[in-house]
N, C-alpha and C. Protein backbone atom coordinates (compact mmCIF):
# COMPACT_ATOMS: atom_id res chain seq x y z
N UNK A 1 -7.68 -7.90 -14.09
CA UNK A 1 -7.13 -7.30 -15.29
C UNK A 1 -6.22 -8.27 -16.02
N UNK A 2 -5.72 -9.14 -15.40
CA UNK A 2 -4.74 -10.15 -15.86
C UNK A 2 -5.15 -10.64 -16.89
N UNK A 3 -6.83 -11.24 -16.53
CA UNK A 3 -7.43 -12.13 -17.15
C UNK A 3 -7.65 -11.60 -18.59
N UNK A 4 -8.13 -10.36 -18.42
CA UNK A 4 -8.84 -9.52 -19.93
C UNK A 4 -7.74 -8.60 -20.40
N UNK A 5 -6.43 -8.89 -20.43
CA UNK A 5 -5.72 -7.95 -21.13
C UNK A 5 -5.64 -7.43 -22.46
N UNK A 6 -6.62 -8.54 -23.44
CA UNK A 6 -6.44 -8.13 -24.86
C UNK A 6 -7.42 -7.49 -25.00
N UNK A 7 -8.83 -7.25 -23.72
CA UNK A 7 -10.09 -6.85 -24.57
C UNK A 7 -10.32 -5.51 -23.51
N UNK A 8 -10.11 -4.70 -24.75
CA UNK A 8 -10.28 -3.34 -24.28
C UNK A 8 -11.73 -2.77 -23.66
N UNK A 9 -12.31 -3.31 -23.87
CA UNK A 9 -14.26 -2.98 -23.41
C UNK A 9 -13.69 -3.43 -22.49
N UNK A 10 -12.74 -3.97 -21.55
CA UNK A 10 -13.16 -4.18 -20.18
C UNK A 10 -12.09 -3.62 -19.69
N UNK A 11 -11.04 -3.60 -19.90
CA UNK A 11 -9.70 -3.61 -19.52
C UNK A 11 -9.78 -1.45 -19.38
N UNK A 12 -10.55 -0.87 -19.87
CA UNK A 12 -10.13 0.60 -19.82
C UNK A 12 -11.30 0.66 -18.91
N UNK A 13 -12.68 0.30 -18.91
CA UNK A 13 -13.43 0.39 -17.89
C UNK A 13 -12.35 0.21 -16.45
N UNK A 14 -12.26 -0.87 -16.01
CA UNK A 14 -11.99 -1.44 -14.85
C UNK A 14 -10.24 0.00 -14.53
N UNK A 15 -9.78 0.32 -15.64
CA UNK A 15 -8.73 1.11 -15.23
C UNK A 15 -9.28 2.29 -14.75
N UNK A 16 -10.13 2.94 -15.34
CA UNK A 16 -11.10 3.92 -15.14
C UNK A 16 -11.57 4.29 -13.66
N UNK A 17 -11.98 2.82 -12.98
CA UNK A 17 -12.53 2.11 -12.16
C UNK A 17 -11.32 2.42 -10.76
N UNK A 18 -10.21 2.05 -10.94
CA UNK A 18 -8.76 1.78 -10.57
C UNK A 18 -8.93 3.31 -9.75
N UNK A 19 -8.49 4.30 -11.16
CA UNK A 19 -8.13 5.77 -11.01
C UNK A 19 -8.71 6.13 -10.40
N UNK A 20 -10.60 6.03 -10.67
CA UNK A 20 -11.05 6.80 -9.52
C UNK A 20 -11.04 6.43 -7.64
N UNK A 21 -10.68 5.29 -7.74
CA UNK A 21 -10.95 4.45 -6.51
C UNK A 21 -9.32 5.17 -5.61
N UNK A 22 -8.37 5.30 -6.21
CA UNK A 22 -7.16 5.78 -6.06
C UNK A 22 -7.43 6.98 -5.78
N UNK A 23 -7.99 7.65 -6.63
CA UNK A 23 -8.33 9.47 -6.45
C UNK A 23 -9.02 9.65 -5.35
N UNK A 24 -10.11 8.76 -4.81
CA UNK A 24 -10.69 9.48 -3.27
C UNK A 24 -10.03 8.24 -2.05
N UNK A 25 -9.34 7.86 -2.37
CA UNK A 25 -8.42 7.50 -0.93
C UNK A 25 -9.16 5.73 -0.74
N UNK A 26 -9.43 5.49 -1.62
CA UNK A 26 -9.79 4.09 -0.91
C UNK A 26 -8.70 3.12 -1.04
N UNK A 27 -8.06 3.00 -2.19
CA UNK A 27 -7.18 1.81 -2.13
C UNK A 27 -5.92 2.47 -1.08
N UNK A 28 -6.18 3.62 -0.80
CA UNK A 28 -5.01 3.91 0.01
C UNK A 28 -5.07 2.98 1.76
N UNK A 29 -6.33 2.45 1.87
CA UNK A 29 -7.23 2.40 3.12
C UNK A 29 -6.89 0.85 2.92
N UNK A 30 -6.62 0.21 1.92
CA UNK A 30 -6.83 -1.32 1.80
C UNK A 30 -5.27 -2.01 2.43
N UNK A 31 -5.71 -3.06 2.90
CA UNK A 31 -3.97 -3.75 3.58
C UNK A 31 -3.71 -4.50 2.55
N UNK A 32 -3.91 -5.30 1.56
CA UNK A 32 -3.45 -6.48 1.11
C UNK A 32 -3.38 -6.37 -0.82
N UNK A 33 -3.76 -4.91 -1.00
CA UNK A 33 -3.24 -4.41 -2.66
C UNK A 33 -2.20 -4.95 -2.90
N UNK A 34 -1.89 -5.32 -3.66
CA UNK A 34 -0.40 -5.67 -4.40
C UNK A 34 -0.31 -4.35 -5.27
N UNK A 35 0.08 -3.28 -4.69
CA UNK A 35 -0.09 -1.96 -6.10
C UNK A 35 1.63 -1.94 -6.85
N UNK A 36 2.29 -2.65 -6.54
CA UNK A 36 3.43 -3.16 -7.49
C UNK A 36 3.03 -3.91 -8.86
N UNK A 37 1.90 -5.06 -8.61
CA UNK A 37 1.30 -5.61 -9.68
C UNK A 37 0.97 -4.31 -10.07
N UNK A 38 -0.15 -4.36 -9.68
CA UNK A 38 -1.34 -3.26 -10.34
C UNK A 38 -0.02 -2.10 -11.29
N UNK A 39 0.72 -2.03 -10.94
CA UNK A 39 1.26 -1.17 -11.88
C UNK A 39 1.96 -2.28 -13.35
N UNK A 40 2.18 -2.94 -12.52
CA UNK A 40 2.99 -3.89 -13.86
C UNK A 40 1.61 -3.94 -15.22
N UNK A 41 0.38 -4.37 -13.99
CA UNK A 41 -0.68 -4.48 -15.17
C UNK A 41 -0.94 -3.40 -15.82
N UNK A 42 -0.81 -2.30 -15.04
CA UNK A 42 -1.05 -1.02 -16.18
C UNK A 42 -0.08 -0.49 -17.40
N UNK A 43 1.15 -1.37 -16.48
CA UNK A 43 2.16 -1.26 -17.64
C UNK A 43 1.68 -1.95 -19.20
N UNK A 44 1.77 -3.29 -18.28
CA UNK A 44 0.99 -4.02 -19.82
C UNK A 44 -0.27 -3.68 -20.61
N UNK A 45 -0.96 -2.56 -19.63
CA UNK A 45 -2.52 -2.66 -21.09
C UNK A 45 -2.07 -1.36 -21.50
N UNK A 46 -0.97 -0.51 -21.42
CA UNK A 46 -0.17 0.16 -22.08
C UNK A 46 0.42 -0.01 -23.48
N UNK A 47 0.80 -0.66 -23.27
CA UNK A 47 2.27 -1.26 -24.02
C UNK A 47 1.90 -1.42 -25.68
N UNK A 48 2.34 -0.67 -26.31
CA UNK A 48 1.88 -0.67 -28.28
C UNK A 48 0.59 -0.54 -27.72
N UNK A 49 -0.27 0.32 -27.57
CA UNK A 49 -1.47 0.23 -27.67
C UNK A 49 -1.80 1.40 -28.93
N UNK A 50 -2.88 1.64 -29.02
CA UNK A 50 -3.27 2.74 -30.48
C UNK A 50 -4.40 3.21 -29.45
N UNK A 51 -5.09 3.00 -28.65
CA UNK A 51 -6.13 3.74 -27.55
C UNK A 51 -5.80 4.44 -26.50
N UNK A 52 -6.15 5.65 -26.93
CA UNK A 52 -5.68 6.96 -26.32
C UNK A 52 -6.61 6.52 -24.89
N UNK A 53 -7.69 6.54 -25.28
CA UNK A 53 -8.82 6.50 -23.88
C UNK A 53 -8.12 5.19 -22.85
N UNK A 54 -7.25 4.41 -23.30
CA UNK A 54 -6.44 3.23 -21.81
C UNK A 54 -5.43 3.90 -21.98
N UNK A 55 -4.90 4.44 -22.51
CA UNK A 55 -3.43 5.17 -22.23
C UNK A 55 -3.71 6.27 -21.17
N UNK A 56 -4.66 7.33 -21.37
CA UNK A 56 -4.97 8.26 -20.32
C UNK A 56 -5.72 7.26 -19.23
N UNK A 57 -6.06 6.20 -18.87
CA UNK A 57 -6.63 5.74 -17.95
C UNK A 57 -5.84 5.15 -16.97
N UNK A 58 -4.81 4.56 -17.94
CA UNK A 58 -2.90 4.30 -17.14
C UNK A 58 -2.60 5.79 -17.02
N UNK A 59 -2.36 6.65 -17.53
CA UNK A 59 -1.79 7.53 -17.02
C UNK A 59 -2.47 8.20 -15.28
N UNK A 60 -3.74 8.24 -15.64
CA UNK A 60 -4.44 8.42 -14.03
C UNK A 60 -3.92 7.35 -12.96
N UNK A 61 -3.87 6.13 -13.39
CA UNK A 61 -3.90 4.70 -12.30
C UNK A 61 -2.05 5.23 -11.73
N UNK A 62 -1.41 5.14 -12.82
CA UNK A 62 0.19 5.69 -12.33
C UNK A 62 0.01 7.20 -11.54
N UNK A 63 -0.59 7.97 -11.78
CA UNK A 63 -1.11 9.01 -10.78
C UNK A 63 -1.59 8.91 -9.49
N UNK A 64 -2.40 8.46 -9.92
CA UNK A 64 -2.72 7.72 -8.23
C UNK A 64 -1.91 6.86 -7.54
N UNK A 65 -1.27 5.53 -8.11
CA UNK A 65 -0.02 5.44 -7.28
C UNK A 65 1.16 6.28 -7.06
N UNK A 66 1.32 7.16 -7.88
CA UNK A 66 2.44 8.02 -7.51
C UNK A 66 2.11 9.04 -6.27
N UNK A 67 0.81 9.41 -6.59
CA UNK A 67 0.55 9.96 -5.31
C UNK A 67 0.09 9.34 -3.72
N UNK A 68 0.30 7.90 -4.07
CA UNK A 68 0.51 7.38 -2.54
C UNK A 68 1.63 8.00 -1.92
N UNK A 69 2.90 8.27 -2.63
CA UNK A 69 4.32 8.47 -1.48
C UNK A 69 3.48 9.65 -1.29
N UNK A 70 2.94 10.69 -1.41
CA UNK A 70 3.03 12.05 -0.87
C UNK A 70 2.20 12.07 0.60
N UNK A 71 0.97 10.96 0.06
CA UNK A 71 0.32 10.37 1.21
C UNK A 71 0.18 9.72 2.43
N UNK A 72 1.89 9.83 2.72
CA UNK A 72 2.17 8.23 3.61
C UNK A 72 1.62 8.25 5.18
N UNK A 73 1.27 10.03 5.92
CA UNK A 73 0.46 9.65 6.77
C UNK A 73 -0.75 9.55 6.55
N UNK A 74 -1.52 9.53 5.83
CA UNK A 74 -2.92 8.66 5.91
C UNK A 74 -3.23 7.18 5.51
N UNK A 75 -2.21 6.53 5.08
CA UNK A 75 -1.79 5.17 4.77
C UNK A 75 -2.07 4.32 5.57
N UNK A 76 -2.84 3.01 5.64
CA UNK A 76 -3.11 2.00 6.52
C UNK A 76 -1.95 1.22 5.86
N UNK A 77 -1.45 0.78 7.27
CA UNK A 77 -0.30 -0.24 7.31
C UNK A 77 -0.80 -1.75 6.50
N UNK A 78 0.08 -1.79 5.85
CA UNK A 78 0.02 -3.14 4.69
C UNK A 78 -0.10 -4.35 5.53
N UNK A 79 -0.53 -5.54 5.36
CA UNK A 79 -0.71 -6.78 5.85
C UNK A 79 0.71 -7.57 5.99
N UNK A 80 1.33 -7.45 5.19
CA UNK A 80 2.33 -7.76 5.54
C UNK A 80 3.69 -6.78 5.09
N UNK A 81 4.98 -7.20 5.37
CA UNK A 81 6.17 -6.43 5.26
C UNK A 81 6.33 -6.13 3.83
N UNK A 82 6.32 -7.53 3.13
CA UNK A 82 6.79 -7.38 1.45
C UNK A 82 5.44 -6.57 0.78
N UNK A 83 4.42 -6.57 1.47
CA UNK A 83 2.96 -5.81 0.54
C UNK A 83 3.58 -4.34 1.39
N UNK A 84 3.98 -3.66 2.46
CA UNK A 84 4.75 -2.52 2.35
C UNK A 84 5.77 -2.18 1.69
N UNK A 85 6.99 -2.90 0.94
CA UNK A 85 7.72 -3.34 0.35
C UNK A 85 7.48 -2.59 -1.20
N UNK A 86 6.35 -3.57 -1.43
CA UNK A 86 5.81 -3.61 -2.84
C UNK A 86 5.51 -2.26 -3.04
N UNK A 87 4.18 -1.46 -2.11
CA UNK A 87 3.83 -0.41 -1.79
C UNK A 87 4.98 0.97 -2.49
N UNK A 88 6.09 0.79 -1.26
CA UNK A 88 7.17 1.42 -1.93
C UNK A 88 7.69 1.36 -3.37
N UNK A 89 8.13 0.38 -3.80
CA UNK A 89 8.50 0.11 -4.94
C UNK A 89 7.53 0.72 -5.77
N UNK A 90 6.15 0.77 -5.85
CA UNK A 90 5.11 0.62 -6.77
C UNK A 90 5.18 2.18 -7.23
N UNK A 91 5.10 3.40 -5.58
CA UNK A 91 5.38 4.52 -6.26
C UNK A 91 6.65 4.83 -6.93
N UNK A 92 7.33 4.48 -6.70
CA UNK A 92 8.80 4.97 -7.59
C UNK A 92 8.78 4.33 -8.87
N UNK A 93 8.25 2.85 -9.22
CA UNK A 93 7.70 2.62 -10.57
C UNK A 93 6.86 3.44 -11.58
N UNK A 94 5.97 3.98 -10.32
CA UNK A 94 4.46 4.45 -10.86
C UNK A 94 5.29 6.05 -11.82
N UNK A 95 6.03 7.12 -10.80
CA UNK A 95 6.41 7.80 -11.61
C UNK A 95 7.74 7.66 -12.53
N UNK A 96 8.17 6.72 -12.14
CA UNK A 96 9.14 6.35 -13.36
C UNK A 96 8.09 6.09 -15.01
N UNK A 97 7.32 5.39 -14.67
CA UNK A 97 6.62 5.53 -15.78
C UNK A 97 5.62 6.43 -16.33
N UNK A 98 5.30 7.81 -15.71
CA UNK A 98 4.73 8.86 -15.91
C UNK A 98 5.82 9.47 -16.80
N UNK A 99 7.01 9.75 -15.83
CA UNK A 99 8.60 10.19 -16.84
C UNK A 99 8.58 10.18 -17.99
N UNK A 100 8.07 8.06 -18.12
CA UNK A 100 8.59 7.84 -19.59
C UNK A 100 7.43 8.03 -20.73
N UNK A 101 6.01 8.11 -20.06
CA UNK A 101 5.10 9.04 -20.71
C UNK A 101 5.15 10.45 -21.23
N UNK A 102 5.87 10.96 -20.75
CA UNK A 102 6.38 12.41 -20.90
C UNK A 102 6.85 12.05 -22.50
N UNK A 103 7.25 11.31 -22.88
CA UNK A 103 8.11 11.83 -24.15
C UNK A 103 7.33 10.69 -25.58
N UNK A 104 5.77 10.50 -24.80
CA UNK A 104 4.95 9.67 -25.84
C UNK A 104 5.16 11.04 -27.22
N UNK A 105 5.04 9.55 -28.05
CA UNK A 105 4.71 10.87 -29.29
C UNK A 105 3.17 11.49 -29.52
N UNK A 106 2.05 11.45 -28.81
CA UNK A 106 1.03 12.00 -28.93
C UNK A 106 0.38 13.20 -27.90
N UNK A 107 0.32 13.55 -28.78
CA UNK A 107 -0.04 14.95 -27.31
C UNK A 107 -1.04 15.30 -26.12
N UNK A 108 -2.04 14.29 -26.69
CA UNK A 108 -2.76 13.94 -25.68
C UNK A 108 -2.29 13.34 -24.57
N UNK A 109 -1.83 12.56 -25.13
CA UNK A 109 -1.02 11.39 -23.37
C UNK A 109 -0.21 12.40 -23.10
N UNK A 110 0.55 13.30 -23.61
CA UNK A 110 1.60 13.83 -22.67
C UNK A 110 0.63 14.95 -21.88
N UNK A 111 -0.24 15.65 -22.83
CA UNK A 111 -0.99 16.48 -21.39
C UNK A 111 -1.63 15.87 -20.61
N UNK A 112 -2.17 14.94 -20.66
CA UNK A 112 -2.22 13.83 -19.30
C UNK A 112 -1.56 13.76 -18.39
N UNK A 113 -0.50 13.25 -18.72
CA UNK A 113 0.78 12.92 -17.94
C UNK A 113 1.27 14.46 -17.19
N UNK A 114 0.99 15.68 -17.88
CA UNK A 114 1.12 16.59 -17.04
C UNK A 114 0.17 17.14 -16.33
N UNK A 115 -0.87 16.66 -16.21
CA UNK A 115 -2.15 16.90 -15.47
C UNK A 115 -1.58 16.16 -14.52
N UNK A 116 -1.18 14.73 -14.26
CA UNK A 116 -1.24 13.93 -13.37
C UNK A 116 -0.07 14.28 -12.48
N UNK A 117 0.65 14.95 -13.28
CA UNK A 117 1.97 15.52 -12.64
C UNK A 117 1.49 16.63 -11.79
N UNK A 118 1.05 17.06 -12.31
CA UNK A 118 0.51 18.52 -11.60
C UNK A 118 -0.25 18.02 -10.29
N UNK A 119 -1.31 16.75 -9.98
CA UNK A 119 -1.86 16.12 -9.19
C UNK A 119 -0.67 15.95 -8.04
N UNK A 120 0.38 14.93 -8.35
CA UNK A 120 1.00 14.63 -7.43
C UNK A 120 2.17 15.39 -6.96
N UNK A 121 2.44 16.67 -7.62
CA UNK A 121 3.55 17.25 -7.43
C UNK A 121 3.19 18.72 -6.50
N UNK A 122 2.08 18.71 -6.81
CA UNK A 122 1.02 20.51 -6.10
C UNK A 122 1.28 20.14 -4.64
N UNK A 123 0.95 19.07 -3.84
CA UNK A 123 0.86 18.68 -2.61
C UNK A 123 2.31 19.36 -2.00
N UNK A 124 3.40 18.87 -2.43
CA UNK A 124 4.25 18.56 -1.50
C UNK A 124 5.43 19.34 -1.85
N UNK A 125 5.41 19.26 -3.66
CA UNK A 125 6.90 19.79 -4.15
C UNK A 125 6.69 20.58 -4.84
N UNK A 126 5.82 22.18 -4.82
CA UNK A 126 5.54 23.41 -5.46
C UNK A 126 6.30 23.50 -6.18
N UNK A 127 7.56 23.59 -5.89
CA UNK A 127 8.58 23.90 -7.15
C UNK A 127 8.83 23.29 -8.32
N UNK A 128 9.06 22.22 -8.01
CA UNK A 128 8.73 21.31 -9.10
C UNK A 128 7.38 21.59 -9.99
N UNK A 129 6.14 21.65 -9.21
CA UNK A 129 4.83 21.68 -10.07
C UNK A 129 4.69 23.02 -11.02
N UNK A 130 5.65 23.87 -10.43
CA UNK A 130 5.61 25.46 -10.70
C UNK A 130 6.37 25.48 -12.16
N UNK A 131 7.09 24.57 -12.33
CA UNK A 131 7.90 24.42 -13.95
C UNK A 131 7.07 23.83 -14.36
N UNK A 132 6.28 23.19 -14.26
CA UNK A 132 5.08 22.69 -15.30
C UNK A 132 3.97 23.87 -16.07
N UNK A 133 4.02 24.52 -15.16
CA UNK A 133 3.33 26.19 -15.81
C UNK A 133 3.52 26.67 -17.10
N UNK A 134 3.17 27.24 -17.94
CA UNK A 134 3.83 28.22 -18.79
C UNK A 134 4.21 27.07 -20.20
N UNK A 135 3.97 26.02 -20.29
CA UNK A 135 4.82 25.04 -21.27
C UNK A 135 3.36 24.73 -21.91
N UNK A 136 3.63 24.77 -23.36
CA UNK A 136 2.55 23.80 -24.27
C UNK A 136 3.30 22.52 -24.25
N UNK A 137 2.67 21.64 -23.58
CA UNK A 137 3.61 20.62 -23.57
C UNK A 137 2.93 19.16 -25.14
N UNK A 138 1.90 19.36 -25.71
CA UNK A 138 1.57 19.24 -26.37
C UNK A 138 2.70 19.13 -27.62
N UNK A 139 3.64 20.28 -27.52
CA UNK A 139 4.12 21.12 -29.00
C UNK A 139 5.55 21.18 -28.32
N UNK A 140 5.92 20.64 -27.10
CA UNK A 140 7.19 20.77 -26.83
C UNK A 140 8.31 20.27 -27.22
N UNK A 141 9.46 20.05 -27.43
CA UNK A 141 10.41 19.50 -28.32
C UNK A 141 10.92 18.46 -27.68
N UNK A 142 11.22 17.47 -27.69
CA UNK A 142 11.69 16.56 -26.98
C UNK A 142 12.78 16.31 -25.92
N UNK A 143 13.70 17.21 -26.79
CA UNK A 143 14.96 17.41 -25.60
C UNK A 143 14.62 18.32 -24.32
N UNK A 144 13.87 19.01 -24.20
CA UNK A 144 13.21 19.88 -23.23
C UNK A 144 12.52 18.92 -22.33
N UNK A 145 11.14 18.21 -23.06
CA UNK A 145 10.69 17.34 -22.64
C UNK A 145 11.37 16.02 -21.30
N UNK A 146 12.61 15.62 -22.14
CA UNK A 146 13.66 14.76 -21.38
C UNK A 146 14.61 15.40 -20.07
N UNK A 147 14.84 16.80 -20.32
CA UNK A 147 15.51 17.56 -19.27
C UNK A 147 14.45 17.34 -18.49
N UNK A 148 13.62 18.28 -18.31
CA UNK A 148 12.49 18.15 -17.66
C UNK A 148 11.91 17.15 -16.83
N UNK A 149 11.93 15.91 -17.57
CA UNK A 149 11.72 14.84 -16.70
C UNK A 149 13.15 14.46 -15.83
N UNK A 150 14.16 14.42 -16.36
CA UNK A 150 15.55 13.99 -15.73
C UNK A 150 15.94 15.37 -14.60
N UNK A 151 15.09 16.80 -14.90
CA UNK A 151 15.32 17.26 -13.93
C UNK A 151 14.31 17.10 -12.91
N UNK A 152 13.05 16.40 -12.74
CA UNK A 152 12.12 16.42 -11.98
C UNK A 152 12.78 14.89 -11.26
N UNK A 153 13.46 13.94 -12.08
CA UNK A 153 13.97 12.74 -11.24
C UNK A 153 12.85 11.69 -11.26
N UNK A 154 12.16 12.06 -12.73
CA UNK A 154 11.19 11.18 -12.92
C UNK A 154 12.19 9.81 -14.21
């Protein structure tokens, strides 16, 4: 992804690619991911973009790393200490930047971002997922939006 960051024909495929590989447990299975990068890169084919279709494709890839922490006993032990390290770091990045998706100005990415929320939050922290209910989050106001995330500790 490093390589093709400006060209979107490849760069939303291969994220696409990412999400689903994340969604049925394989990169969870791999020792030597750097998923600290992998988030930085999703950060970057993020970043000012105008394409909704790589924005929701980062929003899945940060989903799927966020839902490694919920995962940690089915986790194959990392190759080394700092790639467990990274590991860590990567989910607490991953939903730090779901958070700051929360308050995109388009409504698509934000119901994304609460789909993906809803993914990693159903497992473990009902309560939390249970305030996601009931909200057009589409049409929500921003300051709500920001509680919301600052009360979820995203």
């Amino acid at each position: 992804m490093k390589a093709r960051q400006g060209q979107d024909r490849v760069i939303v495929p291969t994220l696409e690619i990412i999400a689903f590989l994340l969604s049925v447990g394989l990169y969870q299975r791999t020792k030597t991911v750097d998923f600290k990068s992998l988030c930085l890169q999703a950060q970057k084919a993020s970043y000012k973009t105008g394409n909704v279709r790589k924005l929701a494709a980062c929003v899945r890839v940060y989903g799927g790393i966020a839902n490694i922490g919920s995962d940690s006993g089915r986790l194959a032990p990392m190759a080394s200490d700092t790639l467990g390290q990274k590991r860590q770091d990567a989910v607490v990045e991953a939903r730090k930047r779901l958070g700051a998706l929360m308050l995109h100005p388009w409504p698509r990415v934000r119901t994304s971002v609460v789909d993906e929320l809803w993914n990693v939050l159903s497992g473990h922290e009902t309560d939390k997922a249970g305030r996601l209910k009931g909200v057009d989050w589409g049409t929500a106001a921003k300051g709500s939006l920001k509680q919301f995330g600052s009360d979820l500790g995203l």
